[in-house]
Protein backbone atom coordinates (compact mmCIF):
# COMPACT_ATOMS: atom_id res chain seq x y z
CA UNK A 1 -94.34 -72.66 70.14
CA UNK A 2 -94.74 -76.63 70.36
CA UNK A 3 -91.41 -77.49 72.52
CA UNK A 4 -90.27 -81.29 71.83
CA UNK A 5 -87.00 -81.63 72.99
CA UNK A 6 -85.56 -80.66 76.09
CA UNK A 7 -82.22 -79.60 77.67
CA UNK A 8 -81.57 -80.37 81.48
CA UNK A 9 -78.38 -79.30 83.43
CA UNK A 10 -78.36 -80.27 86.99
CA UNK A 11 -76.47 -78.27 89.81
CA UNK A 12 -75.38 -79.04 93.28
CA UNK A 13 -76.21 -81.98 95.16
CA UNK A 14 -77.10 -86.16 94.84
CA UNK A 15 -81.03 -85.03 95.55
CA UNK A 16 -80.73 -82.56 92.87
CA UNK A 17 -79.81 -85.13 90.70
CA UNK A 18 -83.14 -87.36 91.65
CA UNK A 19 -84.94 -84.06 91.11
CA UNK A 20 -83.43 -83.73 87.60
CA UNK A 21 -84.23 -87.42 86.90
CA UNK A 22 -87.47 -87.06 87.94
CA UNK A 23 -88.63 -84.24 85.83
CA UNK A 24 -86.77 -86.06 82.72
CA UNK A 25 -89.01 -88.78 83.23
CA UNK A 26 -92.68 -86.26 83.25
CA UNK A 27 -91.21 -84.76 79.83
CA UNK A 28 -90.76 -87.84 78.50
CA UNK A 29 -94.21 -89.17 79.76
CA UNK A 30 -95.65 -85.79 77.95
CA UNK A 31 -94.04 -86.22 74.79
CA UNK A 32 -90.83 -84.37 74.81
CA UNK A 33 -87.31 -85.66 73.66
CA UNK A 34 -83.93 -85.17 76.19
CA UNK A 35 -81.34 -82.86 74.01
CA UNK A 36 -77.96 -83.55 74.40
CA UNK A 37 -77.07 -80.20 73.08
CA UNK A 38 -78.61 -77.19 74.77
CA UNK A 39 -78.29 -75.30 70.84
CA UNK A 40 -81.04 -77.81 69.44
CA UNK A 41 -83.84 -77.96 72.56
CA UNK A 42 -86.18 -75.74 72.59
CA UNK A 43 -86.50 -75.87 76.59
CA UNK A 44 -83.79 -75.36 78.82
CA UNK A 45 -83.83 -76.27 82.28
CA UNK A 46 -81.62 -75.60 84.67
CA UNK A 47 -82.06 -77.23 88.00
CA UNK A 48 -80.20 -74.66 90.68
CA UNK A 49 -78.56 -74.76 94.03
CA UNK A 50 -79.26 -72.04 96.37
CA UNK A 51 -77.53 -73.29 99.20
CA UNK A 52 -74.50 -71.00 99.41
CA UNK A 53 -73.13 -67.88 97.85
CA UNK A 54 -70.51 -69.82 95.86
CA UNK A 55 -73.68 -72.52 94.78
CA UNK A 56 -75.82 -69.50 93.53
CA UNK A 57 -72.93 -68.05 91.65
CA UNK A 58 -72.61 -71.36 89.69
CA UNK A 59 -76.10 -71.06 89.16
CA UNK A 60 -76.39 -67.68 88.00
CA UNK A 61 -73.12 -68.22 85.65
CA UNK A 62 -75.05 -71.45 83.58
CA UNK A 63 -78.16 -69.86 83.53
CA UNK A 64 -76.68 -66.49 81.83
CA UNK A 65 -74.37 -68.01 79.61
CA UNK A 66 -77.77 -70.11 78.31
CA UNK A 67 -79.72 -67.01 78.21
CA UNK A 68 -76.83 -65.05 76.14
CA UNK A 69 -77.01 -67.84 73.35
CA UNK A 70 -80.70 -68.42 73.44
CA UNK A 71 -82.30 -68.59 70.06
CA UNK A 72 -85.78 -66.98 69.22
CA UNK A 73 -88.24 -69.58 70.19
CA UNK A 74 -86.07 -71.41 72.72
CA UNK A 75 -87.40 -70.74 76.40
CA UNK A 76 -84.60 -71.12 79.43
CA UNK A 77 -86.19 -72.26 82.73
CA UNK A 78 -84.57 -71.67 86.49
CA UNK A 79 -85.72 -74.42 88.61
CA UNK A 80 -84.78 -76.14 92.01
CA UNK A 81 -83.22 -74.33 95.10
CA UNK A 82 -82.28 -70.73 93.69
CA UNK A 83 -86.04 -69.68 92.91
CA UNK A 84 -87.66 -71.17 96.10
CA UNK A 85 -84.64 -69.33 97.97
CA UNK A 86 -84.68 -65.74 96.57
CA UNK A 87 -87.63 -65.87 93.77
CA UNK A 88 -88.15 -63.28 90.68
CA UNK A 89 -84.78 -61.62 91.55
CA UNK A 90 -83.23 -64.60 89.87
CA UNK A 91 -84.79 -62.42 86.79
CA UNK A 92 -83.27 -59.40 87.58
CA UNK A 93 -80.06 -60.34 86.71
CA UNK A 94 -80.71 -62.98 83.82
CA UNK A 95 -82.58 -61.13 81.05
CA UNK A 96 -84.28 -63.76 79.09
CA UNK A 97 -85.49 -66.07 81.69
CA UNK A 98 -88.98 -67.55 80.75
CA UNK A 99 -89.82 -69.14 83.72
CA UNK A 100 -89.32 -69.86 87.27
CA UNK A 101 -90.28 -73.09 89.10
CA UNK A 102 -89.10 -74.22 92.78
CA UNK A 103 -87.62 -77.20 93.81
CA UNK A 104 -90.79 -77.91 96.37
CA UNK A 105 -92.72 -78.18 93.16
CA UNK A 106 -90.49 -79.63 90.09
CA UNK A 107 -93.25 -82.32 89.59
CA UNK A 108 -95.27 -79.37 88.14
CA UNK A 109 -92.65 -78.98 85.16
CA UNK A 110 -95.27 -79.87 82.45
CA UNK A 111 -97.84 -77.60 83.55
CA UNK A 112 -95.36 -74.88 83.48
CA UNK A 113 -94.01 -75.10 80.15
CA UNK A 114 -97.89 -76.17 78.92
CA UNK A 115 -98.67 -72.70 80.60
CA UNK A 116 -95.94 -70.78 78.91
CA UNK A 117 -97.36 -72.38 75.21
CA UNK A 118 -100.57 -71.00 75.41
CA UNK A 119 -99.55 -67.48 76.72
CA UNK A 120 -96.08 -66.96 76.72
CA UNK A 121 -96.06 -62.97 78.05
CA UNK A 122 -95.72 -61.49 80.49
CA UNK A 123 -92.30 -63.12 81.31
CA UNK A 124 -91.10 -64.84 83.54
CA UNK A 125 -93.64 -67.29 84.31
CA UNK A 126 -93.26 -67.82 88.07
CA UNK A 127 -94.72 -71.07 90.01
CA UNK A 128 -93.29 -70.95 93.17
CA UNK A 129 -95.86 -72.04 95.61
CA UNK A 130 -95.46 -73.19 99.15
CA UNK A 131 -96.02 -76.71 99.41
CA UNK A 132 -93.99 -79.83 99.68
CA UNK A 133 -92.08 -81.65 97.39
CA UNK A 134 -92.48 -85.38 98.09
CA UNK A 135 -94.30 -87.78 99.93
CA UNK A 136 -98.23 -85.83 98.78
CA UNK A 137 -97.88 -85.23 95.34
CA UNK A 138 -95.17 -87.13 92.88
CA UNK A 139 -97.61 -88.22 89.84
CA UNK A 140 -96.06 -91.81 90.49
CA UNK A 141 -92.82 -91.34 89.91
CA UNK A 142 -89.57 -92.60 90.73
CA UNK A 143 -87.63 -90.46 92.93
CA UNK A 144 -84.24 -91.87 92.03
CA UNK A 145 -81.31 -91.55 89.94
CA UNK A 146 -79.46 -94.01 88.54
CA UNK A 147 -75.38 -93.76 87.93
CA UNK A 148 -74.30 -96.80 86.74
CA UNK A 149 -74.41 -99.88 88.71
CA UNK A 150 -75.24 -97.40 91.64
CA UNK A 151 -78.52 -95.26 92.65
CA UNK A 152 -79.83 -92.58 94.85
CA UNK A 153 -83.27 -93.40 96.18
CA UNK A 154 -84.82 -90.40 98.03
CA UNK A 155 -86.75 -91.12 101.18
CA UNK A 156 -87.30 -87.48 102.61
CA UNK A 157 -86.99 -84.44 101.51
CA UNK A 158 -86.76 -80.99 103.61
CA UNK A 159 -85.47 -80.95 107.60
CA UNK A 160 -87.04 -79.55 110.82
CA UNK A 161 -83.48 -78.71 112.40
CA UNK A 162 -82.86 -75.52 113.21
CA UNK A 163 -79.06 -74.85 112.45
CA UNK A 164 -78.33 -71.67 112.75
CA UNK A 165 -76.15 -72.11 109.34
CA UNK A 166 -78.45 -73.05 107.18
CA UNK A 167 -81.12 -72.10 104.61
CA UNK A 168 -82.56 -75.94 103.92
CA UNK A 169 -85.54 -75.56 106.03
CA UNK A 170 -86.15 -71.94 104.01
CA UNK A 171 -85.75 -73.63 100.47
CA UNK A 172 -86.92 -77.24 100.70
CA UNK A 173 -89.66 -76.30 104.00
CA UNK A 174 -89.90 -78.97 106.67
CA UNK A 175 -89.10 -83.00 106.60
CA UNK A 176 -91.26 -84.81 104.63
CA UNK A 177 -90.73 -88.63 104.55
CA UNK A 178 -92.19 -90.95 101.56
CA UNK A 179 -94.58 -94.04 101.87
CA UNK A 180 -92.33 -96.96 103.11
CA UNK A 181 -94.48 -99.01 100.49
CA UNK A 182 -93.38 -96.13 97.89
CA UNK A 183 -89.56 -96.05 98.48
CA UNK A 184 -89.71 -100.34 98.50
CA UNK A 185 -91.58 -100.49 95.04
CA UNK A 186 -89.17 -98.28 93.69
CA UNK A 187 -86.28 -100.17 95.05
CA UNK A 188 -87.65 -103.45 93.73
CA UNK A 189 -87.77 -101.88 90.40
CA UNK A 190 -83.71 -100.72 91.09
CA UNK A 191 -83.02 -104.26 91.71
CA UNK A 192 -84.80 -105.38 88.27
CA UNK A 193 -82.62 -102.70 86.48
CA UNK A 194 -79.36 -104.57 87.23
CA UNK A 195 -78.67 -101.55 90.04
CA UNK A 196 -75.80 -103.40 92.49
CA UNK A 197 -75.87 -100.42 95.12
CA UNK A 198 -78.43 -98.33 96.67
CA UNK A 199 -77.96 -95.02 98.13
CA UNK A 200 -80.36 -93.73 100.51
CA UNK A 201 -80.46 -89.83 100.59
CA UNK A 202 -82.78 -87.31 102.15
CA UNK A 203 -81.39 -84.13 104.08
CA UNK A 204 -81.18 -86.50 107.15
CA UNK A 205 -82.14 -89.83 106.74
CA UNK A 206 -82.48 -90.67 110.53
CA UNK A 207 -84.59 -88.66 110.73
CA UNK A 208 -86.76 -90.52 108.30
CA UNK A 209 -90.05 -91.41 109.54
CA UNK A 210 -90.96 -89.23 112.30
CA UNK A 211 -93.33 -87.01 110.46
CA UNK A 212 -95.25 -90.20 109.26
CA UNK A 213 -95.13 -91.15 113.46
CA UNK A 214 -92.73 -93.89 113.27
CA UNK A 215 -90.30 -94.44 116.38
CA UNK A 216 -87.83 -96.20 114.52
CA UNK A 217 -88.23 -95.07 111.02
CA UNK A 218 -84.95 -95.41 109.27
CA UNK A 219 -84.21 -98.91 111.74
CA UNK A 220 -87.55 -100.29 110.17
CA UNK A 221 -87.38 -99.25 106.60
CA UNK A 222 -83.77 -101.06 106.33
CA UNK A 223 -85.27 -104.12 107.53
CA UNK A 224 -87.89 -104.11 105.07
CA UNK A 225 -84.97 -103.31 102.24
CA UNK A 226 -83.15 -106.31 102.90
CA UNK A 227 -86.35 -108.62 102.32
CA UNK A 228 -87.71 -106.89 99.81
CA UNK A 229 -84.13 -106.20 97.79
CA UNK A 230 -81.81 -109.10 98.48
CA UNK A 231 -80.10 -109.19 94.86
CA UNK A 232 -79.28 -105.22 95.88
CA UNK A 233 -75.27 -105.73 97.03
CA UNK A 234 -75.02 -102.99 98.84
CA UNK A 235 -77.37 -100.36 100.71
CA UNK A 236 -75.36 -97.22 102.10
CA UNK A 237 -76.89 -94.38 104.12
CA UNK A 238 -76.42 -91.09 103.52
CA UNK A 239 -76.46 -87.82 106.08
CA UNK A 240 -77.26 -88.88 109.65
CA UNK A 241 -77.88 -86.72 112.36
CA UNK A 242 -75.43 -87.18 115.64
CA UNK A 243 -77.90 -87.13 118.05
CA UNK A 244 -80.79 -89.55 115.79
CA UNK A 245 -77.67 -91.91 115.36
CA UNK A 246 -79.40 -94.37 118.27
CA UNK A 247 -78.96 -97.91 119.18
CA UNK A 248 -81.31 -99.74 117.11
CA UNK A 249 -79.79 -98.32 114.30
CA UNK A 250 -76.34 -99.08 115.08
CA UNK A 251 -77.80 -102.83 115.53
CA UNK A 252 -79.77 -102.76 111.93
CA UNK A 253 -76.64 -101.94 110.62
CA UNK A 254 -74.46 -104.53 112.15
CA UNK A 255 -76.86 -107.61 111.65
CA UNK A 256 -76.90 -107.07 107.55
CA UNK A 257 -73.99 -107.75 105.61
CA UNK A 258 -76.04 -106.02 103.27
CA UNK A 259 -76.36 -102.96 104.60
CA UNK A 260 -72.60 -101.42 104.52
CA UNK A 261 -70.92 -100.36 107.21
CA UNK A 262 -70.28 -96.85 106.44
CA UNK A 263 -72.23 -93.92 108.28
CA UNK A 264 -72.13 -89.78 106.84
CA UNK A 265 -72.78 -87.69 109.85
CA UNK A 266 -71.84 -84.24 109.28
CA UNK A 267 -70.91 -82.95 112.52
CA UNK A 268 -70.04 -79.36 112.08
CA UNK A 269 -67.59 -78.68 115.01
CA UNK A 270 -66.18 -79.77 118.12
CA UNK A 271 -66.59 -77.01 120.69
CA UNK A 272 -69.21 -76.36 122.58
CA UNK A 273 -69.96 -73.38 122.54
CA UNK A 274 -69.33 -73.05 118.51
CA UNK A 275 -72.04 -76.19 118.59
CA UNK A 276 -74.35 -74.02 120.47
CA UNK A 277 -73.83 -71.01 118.56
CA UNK A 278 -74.92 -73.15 115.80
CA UNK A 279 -78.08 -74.64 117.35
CA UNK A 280 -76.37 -78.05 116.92
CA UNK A 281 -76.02 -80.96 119.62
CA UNK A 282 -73.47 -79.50 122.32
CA UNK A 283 -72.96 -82.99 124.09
CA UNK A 284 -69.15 -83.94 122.87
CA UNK A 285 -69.70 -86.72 125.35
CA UNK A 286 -72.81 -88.48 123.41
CA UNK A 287 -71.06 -87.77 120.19
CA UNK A 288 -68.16 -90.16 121.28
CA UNK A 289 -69.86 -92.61 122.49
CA UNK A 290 -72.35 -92.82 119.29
CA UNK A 291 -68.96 -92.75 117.28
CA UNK A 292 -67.61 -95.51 120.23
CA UNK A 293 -70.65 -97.54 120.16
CA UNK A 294 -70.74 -97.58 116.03
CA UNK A 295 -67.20 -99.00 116.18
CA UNK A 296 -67.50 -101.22 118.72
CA UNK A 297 -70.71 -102.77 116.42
CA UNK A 298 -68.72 -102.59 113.16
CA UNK A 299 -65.17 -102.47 113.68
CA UNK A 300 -64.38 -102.32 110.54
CA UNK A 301 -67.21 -98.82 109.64
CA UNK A 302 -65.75 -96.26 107.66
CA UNK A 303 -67.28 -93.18 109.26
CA UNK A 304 -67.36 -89.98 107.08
CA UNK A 305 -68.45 -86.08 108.61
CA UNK A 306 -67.53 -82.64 107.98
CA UNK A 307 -66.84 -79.55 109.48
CA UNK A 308 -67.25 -75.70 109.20
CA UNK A 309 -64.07 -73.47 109.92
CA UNK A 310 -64.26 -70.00 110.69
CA UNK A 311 -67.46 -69.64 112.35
CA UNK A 312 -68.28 -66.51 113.66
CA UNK A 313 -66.73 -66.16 116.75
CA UNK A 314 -64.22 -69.53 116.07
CA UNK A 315 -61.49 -67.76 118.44
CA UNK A 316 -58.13 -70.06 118.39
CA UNK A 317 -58.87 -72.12 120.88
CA UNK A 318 -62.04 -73.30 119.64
CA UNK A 319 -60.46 -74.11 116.48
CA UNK A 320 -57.32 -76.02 118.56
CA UNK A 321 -60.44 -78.04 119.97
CA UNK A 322 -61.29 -79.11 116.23
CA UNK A 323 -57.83 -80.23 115.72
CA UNK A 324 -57.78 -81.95 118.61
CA UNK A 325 -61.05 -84.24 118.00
CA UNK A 326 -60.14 -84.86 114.39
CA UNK A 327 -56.82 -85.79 115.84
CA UNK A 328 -58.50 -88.08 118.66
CA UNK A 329 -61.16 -89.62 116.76
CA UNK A 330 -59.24 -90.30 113.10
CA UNK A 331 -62.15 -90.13 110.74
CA UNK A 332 -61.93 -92.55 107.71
CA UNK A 333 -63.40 -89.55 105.68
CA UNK A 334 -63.95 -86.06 106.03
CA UNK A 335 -64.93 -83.11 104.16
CA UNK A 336 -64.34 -79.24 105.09
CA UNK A 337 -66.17 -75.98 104.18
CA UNK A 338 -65.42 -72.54 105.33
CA UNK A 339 -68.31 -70.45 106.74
CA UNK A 340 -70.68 -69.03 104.31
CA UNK A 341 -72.27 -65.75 105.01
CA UNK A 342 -76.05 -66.17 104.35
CA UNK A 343 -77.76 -62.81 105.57
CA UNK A 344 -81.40 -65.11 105.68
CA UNK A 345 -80.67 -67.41 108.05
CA UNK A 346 -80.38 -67.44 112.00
CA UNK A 347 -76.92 -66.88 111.49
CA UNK A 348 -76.84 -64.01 109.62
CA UNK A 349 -77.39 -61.86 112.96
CA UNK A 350 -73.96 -62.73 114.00
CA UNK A 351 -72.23 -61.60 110.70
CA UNK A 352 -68.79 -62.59 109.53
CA UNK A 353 -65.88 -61.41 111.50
CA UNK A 354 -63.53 -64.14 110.73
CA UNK A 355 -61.32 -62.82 108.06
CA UNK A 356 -61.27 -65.13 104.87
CA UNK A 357 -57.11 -65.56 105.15
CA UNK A 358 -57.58 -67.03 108.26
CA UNK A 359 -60.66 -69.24 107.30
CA UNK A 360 -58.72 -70.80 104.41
CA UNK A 361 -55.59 -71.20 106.52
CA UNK A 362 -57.59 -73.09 109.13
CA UNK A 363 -58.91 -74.77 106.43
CA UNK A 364 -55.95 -75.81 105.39
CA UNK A 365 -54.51 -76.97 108.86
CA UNK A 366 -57.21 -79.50 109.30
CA UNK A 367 -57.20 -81.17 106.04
CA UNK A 368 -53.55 -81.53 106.22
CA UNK A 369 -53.99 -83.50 109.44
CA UNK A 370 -56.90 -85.55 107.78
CA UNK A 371 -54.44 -86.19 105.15
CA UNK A 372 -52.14 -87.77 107.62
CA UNK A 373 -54.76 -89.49 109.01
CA UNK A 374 -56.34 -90.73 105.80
CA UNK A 375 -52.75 -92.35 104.51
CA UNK A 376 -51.89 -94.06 108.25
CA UNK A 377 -55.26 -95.54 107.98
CA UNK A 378 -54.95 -96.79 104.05
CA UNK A 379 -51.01 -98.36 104.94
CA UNK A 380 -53.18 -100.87 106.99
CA UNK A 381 -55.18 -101.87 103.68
CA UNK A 382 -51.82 -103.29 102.07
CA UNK A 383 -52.09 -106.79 101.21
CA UNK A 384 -55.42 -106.92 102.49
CA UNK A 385 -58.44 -107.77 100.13
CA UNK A 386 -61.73 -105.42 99.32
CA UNK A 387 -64.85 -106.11 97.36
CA UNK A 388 -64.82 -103.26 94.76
CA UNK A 389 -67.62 -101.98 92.42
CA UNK A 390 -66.35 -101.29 89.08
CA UNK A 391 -67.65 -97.96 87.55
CA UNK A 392 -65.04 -97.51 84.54
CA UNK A 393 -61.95 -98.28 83.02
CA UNK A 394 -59.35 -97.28 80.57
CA UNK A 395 -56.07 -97.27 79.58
CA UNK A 396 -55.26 -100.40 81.12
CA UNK A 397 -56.50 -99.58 84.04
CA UNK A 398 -59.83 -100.06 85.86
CA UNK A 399 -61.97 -97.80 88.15
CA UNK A 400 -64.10 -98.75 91.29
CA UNK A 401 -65.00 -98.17 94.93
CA UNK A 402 -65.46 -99.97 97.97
CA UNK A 403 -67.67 -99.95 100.60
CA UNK A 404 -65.62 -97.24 102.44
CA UNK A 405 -66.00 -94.92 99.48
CA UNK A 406 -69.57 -93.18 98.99
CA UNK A 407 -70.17 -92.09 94.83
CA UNK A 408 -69.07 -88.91 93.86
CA UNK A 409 -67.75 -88.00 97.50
CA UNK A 410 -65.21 -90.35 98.72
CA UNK A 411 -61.95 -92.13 97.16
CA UNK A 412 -61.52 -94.62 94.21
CA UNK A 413 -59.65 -97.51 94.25
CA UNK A 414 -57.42 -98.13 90.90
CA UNK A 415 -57.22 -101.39 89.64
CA UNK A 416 -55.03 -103.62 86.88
CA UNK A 417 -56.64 -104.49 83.52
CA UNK A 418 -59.64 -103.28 81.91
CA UNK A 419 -62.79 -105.37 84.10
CA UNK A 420 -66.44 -105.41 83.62
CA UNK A 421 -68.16 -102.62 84.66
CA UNK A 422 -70.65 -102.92 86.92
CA UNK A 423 -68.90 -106.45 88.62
CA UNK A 424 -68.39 -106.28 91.99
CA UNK A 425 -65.05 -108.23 92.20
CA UNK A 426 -62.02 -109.25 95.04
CA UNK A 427 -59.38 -106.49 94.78
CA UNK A 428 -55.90 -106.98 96.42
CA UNK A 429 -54.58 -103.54 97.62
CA UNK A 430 -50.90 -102.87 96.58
CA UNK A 431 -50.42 -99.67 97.36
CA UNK A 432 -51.89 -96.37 98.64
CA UNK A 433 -52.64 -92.68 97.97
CA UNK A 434 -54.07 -90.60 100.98
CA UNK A 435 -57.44 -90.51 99.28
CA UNK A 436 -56.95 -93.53 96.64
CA UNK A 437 -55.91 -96.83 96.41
CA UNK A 438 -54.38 -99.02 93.79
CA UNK A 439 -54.84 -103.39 93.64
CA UNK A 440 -54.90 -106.07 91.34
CA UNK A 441 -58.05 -108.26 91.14
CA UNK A 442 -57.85 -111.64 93.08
């Protein structure tokens, strides 16, 4: 068979998406057509998440209901996170498959389905080698995605933490940061597509730089941004790590208008010994006074983290402690996830003794005080103005974020009258949700 048009569904995360994006653009490059409808490809590619139980049940669900309407001739494809995580058992359980490529290789996409053309049996085809996916090997292309008037640019991919929670380092293998001269060319190209904001993503970004021996990676690579992009609006960071959140960061950030003042850094807990149990930074102490020394810079930062509830071993006073420094420290944003049992990673050892009623009742507890929190904090917005980016509108009514609110993650801000999208225009706020907000353009 001579496949020509493709279908691509992407799963899970923002650097999924620049995955997806980037294998669109080898197909295209080779000759094939994107397929809006999976019925008339004659490749379908799904790219997976592996990253939790729930993630890989999404997975397996699109990829079987693809395989149960597959046509003679049409060839499904699991790529990304599921097949680097747990490999040919993916085909166990979807009969059908044709081939399996991981997400440390997804620039290998033609060569696959080239490979599968000239000898399509025995099936599934299975490329999952070890070896990294950026930085060594991208055939030249672009490792973002763009949404809009908005795009993720990835600078690393993979992470040398150790948390005892989580299977990145398994599925994506160690950091490994991109060229600086790569990630600017590719940003000066954004900023000749019209793109107004750039998101920075990598599985931690301040970490960016330290395989490639830089001191000051992430510091130096947002200097260079701003003289090499200055039509770019916006730049916004993605995914910090506490403890790599240092001083001359904090200062890059504060001397650039450009560079908004709005920091992710997921932060997992707030007791000690849960942090330890987790092979995460222990040191409450240094994470206040990074979080101190980031307002004092920018008072006006909207800082966004998350936590895990029901840890194994969370006892009631170590989730009280949670409570407490959510309470104390009034987040502008903050996202929370129940423990996932993953029997492959350091974790696994410890089981997962917290029943699931009490998980999602802790669960609950805590965003109900963010709630609180997250309403106080918009009240103090009324009358005031904000610069918002228009994404859509409708109805009368137009759709955008701020600075405070990162794509797909955080809040939108409603506004009157149907307003060109992709403007960046004055917004007076007139009243508030406790995730939303609602204005009128100045």
């Amino acid at each position: 068979m001579s496949a020509q048009r493709f279908h691509i569904i992407s799963l899970g995360c923002a650097k999924n998406t620049v995955d997806t994006h980037s294998m669109k653009t080898l197909l295209t490059r080779a000759g094939y057509q994107a397929e809006s409808r999976p019925d008339q490809a004659d490749v379908l590619i799904v790219n997976t998440c592996g990253f939790i139980q729930s993630a890989r049940e999404e997975s397996y669900a699109v990829l079987k209901e693809l395989a149960t309407a597959k046509r003679f001739n049409q060839w499904l494809i699991a790529a990304g996170c599921l097949p680097q995580y747990i490999g040919t058992e993916i085909s166990d359980d979807v009969p059908g498959l044709d081939a399996l490529i991981s997400t440390r290789r997804w620039m290998d996409i033609v060569p696959v389905l080239e490979a599968l053309s000239k000898d399509p049996h025995p099936r599934p085809f299975v490329h999952i080698p070890d070896m990294p996916t950026v930085g060594r090997d991208e055939q030249g292309v672009m490792r973002t995605a763009v949404q809009g008037a908005s795009a993720y640019l990835k600078i690393a991919d993979g992470c040398h933490r150790t948390c005892a929670f989580c299977a990145i380092p398994q599925i994506k293998g160690t950091a490994v940061s991109r060229p600086p001269e790569r990630i600017l060319d590719e940003a000066q190209r954004l900023q000749e597509l019209g793109v107004r904001e750039l998101v920075l993503i990598a599985q931690d970004t301040t970490s960016y730089g330290k395989d490639l021996g830089m001191r000051q990676g992430l510091s130096n690579l947002l200097e260079e941004l701003v003289l090499h992009v200055p039509e770019i609006d916006w730049i916004r960071i993605l995914y910090g790590f506490p403890s790599s959140v240092n001083t001359s960061l904090i200062e890059t950030m504060a001397r650039h208008d450009q560079i908004l003042p709005y920091l992710d850094i997921p932060l997992q807990h707030a007791h000690p010994d849960i942090l330890r149990r987790m092979h995460r930074p222990a040191d409450l102490d240094a994470t206040r006074r990074r979080l101190d020394a980031l307002r004092r810079a920018m008072p006006e930062i909207a800082l966004r983290t998350a936590f895990i509830v029901g840890y194994p071993g969370e006892r009631d006073a170590e989730f009280q402690s949670l409570l407490d420094f959510v309470a104390e420290q009034r987040f502008d944003r903050l996202g929370v996830f129940t423990y996932s049992f993953e029997s492959r990673t350091p974790a696994g050892s410890l089981g997962d003794p917290v029943p699931e009623a009490i998980k999602q009742e802790r669960l609950a507890l805590l965003m109900e005080l963010q709630q609180q929190i997250s309403l106080e904090k918009h009240q103090q917005f009324i009358g005031r103005s904000l610069d918002v980016l228009i994404e859509g509108h409708g109805d009368g009514l137009s759709i955008g974020r701020s600075y405070r609110d990162a794509p797909e993650i955080d809040g939108l801000i409603f506004v009157e009258g149907a307003l060109e999208i992709g403007a960046i225009l004055r917004v007076q706020i007139d009243s508030v949700l406790p995730y939303d907000l609602k204005g009128h353009p100045i």
